[in-house]
C-alpha atoms as a PDB file:
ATOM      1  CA  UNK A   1       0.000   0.000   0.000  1.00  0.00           C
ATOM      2  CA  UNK A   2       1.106   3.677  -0.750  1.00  0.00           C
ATOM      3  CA  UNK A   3       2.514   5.212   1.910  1.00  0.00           C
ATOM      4  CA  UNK A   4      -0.226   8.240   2.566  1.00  0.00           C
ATOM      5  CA  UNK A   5       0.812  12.262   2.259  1.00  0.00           C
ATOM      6  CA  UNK A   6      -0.645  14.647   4.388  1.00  0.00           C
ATOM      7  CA  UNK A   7      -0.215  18.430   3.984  1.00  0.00           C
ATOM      8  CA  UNK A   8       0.096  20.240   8.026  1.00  0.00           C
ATOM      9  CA  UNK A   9      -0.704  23.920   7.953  1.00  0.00           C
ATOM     10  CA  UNK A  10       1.852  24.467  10.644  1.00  0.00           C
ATOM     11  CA  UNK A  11       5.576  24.298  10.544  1.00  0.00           C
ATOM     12  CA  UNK A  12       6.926  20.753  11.321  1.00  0.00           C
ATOM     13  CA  UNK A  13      10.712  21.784  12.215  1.00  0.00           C
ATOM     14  CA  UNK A  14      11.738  20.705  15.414  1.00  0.00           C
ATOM     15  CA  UNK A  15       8.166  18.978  16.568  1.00  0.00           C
ATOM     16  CA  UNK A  16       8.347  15.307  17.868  1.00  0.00           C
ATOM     17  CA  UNK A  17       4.630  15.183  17.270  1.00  0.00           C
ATOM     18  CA  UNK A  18       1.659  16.798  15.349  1.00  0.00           C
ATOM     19  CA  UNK A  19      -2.073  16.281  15.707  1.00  0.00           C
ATOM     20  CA  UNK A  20      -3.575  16.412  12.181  1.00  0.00           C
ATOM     21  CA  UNK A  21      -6.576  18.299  11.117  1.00  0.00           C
ATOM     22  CA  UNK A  22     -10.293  16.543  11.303  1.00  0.00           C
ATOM     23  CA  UNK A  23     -10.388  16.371   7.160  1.00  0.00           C
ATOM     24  CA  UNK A  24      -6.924  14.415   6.984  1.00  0.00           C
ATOM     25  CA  UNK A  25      -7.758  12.316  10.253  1.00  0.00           C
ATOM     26  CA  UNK A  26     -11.008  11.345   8.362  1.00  0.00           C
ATOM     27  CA  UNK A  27      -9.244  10.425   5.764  1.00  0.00           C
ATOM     28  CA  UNK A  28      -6.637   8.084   7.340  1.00  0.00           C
ATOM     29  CA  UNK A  29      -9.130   6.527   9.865  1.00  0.00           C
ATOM     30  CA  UNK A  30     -12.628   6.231   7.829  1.00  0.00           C
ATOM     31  CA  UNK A  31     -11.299   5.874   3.923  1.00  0.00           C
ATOM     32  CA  UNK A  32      -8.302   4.004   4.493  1.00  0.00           C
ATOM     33  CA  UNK A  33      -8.550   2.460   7.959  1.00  0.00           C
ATOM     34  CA  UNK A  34      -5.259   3.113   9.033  1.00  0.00           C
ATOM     35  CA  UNK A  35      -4.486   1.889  12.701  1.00  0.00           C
ATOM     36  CA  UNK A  36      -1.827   3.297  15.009  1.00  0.00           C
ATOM     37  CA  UNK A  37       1.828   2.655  13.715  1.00  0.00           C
ATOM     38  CA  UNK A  38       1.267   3.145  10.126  1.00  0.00           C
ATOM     39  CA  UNK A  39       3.981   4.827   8.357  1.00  0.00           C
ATOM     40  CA  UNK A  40       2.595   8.221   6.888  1.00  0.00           C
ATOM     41  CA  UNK A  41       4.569  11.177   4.639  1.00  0.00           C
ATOM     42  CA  UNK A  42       3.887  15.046   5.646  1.00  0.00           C
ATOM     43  CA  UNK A  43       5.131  18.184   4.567  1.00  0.00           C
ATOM     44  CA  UNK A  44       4.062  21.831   5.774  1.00  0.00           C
ATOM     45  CA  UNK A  45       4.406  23.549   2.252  1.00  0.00           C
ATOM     46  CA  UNK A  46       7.960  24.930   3.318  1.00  0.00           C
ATOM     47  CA  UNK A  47      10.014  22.301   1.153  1.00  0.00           C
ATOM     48  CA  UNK A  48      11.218  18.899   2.237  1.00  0.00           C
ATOM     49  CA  UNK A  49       8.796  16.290   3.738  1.00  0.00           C
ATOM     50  CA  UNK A  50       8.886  14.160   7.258  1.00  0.00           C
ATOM     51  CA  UNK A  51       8.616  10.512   7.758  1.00  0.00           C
ATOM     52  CA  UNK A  52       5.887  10.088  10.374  1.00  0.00           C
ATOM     53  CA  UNK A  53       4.127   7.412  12.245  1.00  0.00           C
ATOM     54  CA  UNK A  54       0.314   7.196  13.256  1.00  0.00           C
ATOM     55  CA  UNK A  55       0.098   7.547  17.019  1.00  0.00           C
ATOM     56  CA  UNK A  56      -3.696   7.606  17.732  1.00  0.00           C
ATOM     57  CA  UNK A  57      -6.807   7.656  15.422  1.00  0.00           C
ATOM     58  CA  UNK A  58      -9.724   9.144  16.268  1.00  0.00           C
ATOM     59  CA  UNK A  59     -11.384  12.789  15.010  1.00  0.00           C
ATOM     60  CA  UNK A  60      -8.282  14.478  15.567  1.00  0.00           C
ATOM     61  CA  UNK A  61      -4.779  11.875  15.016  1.00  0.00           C
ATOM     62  CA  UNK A  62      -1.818  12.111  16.169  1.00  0.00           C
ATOM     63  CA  UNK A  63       1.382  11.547  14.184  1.00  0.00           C
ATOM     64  CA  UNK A  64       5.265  10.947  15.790  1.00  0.00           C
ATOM     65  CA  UNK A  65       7.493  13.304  13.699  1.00  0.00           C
ATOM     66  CA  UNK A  66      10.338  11.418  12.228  1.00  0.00           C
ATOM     67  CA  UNK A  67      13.208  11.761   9.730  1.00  0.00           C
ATOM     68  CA  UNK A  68      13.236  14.978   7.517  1.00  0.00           C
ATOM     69  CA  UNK A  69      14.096  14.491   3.899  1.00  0.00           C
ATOM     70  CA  UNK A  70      14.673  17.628   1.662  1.00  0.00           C
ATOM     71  CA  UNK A  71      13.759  16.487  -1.456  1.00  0.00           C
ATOM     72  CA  UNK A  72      11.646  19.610  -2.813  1.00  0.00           C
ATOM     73  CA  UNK A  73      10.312  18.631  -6.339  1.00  0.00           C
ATOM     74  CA  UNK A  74       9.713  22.306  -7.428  1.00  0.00           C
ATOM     75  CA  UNK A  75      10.428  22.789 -11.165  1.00  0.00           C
ATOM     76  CA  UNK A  76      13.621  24.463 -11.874  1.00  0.00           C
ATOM     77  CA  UNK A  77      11.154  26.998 -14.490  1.00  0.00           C
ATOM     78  CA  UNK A  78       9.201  29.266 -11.942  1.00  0.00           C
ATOM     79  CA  UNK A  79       5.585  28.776 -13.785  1.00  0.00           C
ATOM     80  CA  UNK A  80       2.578  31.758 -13.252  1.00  0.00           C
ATOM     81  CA  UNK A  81      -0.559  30.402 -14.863  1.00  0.00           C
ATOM     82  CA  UNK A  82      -2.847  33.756 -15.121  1.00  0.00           C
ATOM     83  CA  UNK A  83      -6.779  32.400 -16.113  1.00  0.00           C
ATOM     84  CA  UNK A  84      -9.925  33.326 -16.784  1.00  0.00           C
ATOM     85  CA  UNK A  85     -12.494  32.063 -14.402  1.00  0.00           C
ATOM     86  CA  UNK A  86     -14.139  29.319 -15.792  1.00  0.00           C
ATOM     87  CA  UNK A  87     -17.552  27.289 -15.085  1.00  0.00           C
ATOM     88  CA  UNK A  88     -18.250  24.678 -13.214  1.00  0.00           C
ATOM     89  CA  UNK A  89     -16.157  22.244 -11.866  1.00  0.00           C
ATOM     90  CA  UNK A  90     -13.680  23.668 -14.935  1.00  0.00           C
ATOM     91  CA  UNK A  91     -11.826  25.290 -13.101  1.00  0.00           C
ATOM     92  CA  UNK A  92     -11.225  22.793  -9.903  1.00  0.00           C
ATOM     93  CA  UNK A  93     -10.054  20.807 -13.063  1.00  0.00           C
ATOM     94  CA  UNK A  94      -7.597  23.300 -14.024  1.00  0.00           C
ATOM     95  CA  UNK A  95      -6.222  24.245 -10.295  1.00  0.00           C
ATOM     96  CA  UNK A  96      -5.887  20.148  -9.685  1.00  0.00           C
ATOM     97  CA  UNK A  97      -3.754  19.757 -13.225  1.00  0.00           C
ATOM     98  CA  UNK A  98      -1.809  22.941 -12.739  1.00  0.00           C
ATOM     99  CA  UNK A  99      -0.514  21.867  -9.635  1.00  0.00           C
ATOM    100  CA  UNK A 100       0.278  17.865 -10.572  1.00  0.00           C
ATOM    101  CA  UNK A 101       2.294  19.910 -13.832  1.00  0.00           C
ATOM    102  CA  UNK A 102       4.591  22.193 -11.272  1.00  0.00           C
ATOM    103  CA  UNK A 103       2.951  25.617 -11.664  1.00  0.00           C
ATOM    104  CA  UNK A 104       3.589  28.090  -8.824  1.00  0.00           C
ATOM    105  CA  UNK A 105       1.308  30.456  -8.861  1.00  0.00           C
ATOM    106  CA  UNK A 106      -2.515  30.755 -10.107  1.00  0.00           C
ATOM    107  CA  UNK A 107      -3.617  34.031 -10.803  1.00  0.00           C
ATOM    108  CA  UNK A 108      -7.632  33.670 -11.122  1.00  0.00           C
ATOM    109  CA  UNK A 109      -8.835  36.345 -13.503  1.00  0.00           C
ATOM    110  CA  UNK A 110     -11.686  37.758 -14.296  1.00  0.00           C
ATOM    111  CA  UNK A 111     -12.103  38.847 -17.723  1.00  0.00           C
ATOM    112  CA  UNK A 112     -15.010  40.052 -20.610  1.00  0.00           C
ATOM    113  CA  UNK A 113     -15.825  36.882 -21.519  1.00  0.00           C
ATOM    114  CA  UNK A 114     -16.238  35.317 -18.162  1.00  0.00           C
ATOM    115  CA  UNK A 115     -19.622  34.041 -16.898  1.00  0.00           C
ATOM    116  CA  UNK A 116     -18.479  33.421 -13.640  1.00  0.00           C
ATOM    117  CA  UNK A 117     -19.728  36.270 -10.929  1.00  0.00           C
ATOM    118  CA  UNK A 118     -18.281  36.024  -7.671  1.00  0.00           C
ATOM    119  CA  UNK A 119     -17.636  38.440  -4.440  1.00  0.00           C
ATOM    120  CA  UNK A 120     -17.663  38.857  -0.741  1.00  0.00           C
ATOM    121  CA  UNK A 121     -17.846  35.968   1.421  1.00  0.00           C
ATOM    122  CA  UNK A 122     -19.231  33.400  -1.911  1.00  0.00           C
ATOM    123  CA  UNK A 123     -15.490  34.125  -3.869  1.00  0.00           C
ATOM    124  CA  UNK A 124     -14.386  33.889  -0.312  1.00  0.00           C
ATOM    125  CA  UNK A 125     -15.599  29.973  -0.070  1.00  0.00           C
ATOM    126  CA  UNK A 126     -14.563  29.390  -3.838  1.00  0.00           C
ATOM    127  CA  UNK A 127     -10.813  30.584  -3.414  1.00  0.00           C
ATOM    128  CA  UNK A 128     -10.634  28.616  -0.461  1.00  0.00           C
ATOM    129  CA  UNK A 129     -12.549  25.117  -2.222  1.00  0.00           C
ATOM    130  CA  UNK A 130      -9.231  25.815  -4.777  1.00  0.00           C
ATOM    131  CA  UNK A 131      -6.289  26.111  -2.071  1.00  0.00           C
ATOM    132  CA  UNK A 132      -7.897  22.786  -0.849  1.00  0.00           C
ATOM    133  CA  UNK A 133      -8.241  21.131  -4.223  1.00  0.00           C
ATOM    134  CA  UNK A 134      -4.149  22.261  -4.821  1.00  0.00           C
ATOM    135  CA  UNK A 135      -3.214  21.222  -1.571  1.00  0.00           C
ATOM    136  CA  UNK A 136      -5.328  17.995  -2.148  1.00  0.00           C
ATOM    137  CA  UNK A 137      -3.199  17.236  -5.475  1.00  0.00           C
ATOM    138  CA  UNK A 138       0.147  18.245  -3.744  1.00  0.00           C
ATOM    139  CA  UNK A 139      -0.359  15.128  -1.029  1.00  0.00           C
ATOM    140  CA  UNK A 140      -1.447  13.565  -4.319  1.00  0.00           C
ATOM    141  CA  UNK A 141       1.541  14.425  -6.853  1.00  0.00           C
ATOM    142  CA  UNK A 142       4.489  14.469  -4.093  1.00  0.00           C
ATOM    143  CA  UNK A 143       4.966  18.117  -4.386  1.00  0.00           C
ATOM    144  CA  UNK A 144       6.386  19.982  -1.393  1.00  0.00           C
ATOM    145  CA  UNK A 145       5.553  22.955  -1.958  1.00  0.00           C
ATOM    146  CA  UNK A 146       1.434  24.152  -2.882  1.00  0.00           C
ATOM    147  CA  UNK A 147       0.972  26.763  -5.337  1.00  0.00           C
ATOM    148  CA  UNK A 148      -0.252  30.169  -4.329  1.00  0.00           C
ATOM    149  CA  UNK A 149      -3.717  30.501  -5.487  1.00  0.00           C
ATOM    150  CA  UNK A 150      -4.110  34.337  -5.356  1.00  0.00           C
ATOM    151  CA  UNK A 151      -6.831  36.647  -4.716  1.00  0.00           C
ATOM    152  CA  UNK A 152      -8.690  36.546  -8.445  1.00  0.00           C
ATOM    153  CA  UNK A 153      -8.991  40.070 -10.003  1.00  0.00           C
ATOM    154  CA  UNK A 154      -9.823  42.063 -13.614  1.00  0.00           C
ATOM    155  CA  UNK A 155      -7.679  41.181 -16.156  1.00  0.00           C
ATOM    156  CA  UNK A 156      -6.761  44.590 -16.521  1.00  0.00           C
ATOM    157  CA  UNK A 157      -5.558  45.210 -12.970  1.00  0.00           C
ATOM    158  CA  UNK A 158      -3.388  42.021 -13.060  1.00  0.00           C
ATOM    159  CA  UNK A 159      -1.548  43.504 -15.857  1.00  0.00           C
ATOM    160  CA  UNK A 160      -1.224  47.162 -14.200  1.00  0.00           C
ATOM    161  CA  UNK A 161       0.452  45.678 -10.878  1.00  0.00           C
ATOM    162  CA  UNK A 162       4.268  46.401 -11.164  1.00  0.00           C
ATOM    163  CA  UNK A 163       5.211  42.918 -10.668  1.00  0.00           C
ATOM    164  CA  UNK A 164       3.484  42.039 -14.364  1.00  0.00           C
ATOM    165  CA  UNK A 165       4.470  45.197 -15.993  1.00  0.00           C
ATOM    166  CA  UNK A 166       8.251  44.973 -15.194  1.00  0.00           C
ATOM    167  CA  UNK A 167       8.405  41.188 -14.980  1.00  0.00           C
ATOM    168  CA  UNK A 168      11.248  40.241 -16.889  1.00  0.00           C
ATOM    169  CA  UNK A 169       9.981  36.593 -17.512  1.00  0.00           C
ATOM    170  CA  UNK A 170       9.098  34.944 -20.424  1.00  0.00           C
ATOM    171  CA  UNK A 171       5.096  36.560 -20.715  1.00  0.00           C
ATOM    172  CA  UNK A 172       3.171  34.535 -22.938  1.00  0.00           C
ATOM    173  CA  UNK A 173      -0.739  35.182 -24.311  1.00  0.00           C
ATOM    174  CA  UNK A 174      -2.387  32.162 -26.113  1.00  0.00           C
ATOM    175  CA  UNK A 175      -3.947  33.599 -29.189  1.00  0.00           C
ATOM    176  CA  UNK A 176      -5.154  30.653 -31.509  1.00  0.00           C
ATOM    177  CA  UNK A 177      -4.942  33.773 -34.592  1.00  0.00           C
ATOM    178  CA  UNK A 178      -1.033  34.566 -33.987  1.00  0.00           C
ATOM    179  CA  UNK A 179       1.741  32.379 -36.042  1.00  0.00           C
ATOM    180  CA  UNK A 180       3.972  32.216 -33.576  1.00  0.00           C
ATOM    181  CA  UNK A 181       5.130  28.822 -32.010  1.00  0.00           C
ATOM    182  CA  UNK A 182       7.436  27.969 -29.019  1.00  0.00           C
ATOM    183  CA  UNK A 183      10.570  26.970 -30.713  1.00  0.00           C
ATOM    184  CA  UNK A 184      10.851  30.019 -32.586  1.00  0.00           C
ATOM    185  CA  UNK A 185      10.628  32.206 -28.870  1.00  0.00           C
ATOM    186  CA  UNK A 186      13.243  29.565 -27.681  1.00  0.00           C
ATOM    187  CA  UNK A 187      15.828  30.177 -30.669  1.00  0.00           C
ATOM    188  CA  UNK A 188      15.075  34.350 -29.804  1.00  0.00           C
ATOM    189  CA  UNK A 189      15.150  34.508 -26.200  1.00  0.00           C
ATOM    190  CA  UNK A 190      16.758  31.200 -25.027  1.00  0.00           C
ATOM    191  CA  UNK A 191      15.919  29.078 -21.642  1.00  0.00           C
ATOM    192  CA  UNK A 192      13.809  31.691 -19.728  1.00  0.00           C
ATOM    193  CA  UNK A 193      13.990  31.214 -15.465  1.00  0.00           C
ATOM    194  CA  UNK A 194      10.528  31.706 -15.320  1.00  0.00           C
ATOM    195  CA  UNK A 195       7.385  32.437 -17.122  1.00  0.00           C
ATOM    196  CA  UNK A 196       3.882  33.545 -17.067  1.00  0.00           C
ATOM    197  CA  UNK A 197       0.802  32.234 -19.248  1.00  0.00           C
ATOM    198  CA  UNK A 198      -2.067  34.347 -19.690  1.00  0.00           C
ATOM    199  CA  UNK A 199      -5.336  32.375 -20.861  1.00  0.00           C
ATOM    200  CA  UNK A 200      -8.703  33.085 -21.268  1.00  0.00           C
ATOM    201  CA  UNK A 201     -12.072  31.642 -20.181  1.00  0.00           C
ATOM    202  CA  UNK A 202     -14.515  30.109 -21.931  1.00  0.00           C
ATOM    203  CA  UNK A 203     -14.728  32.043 -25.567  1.00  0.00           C
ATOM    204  CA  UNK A 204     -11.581  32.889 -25.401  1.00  0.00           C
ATOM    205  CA  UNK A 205      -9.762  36.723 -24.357  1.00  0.00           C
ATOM    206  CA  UNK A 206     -11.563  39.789 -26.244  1.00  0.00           C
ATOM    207  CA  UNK A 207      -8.837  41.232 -29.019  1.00  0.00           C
ATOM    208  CA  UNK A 208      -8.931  44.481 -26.098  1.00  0.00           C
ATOM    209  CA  UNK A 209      -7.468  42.001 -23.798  1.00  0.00           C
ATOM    210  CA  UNK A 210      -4.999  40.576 -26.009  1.00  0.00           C
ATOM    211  CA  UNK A 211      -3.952  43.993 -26.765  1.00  0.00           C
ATOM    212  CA  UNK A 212      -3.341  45.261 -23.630  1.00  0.00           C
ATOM    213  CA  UNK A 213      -1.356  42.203 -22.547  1.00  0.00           C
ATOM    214  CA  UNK A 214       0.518  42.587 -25.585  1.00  0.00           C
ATOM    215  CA  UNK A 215       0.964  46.142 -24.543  1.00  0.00           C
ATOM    216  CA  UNK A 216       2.836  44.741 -21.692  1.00  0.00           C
ATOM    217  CA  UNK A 217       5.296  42.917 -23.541  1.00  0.00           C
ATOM    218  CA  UNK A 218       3.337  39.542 -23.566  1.00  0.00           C
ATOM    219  CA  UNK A 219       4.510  37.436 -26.690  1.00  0.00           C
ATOM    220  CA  UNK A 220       1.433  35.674 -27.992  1.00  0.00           C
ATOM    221  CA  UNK A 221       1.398  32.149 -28.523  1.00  0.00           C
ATOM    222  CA  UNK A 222      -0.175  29.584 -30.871  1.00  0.00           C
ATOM    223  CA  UNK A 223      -0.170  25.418 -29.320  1.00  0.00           C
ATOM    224  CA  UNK A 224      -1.057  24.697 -32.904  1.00  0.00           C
ATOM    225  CA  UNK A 225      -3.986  24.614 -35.617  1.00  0.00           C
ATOM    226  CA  UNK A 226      -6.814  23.197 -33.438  1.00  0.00           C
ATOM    227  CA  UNK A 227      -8.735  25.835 -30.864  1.00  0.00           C
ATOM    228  CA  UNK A 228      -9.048  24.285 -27.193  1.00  0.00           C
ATOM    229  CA  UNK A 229     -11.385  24.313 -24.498  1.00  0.00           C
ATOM    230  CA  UNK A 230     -10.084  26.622 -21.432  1.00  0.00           C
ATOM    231  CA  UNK A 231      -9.666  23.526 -19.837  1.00  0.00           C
ATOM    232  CA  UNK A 232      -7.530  22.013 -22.198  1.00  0.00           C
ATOM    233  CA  UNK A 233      -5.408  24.507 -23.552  1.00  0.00           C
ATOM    234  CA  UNK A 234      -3.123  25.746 -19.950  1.00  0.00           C
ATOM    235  CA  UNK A 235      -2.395  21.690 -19.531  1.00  0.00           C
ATOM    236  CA  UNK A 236      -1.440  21.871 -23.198  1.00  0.00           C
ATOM    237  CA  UNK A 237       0.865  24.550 -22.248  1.00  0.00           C
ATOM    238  CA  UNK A 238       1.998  23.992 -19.074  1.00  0.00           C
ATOM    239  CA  UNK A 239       3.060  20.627 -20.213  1.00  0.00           C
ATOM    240  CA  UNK A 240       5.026  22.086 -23.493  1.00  0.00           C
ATOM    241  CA  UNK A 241       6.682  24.598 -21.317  1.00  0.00           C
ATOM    242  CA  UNK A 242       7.939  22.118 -18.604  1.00  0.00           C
ATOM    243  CA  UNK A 243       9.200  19.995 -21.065  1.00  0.00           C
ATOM    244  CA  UNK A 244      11.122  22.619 -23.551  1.00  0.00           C
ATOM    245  CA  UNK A 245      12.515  24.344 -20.000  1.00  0.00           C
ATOM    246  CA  UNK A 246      11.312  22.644 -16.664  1.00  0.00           C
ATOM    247  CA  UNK A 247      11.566  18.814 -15.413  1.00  0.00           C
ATOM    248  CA  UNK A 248       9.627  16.566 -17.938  1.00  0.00           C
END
């Protein structure tokens, strides 16, 4: 059996033991019936992971902290995935494939197109249903560290904030109408450190939005001569990108 990964919130350094929260006790005691001295995996999101051993089961477990290993698993190309807000369960999709592909950082955006309305305490819930579902496929993936899923935003204030407007990354736009593939930005620019992919929702981004990411030095991007869902396409891309410049 798979030994089982479970993300703690708190910093594990220097603890001998750690009680685990109700939805990862559940887990371990109702879905997979673990019993007391099972070996277990956790991390706190810092890098590195622990060996562990079940102490008690119950609502809230208990785990001995053991050995620390620092393997980290991060991709050696810093990825931003920047995305329109899509419907559904879309999106969870999205977050949960992002994460498994090394991303480390989602920017939800919303943008013209999107259909998706959310504020207050409702994009409160949502934002945190995502950390969950990254931190879910972290314990899933062995990743080490979770992504940041950020506070979502307009389009057009993402690409005012310093950070993006200076960001001397690789900043690409997919835009299924531009001629432009990835091995011709490799031979002009070489192996970036990091980079940021801007994609739109459902329907794609409006030729204003394209524009004014263009505006900030975005390079747009074709994957090739078939149109993909929202869904589809940042896997697409994420995957191309790790390969030409990250670990696949």
């Amino acid at each position: 059996m798979r030994i089982p990964r479970i993300f703690c919130p708190e910093p594990l350094a220097g603890r001998d033991t750690v009680e685990l929260d109700e939805s990862a006790s559940r887990h371990l005691v109702k879905v997979l019936r673990l019993a007391p001295g099972r070996s277990l995996v956790l991390f706190d999101g810092t890098g590195g992971e622990y060996s562990a051993e079940l102490l008690e089961t119950g609502k809230r477990a208990r785990a001995r902290v053991l050995e620390y290993f620092p393997e980290d698993r991060q991709s050696p190309l810093a990825l931003t995935l920047a995305i329109g807000i899509s419907r559904g369960d879309r999106f969870d999709w999205v977050v949960q494939k992002a994460t498994e592909l090394g991303v480390a950082r989602i920017q939800p955006l919303f943008t013209e197109r999107c259909e998706v309305k959310l504020s207050g305490e409702r994009l409160q819930k949502k934002l945190g249903h995502w950390r969950q579902i990254a931190t879910s496929a972290c314990e899933q993936c062995a990743r080490n560290r979770v992504p940041e899923i950020a506070e979502p935003c307009k389009l057009a204030q993402f690409l005012q904030r310093p950070a993006v407007a200076e960001e001397d990354s690789l900043k690409l736009v997919l835009h299924h109408r531009t001629d432009i593939q990835l091995r011709e930005l490799e031979q002009a620019r070489g192996r970036p450190q990091s980079a940021l992919l801007l994609v739109g929702p459902e329907g794609g981004l409006s030729q204003v939005e394209i524009d004014a990411a263009l505006a900030q030095s975005f390079v747009p991007l074709r994957l090739g001569p078939r149109v993909l869902r929202t869904e589809t396409a940042p896997v697409v891309a994420l995957s191309v990108l790790q390969f030409q410049w990250g670990d696949l």
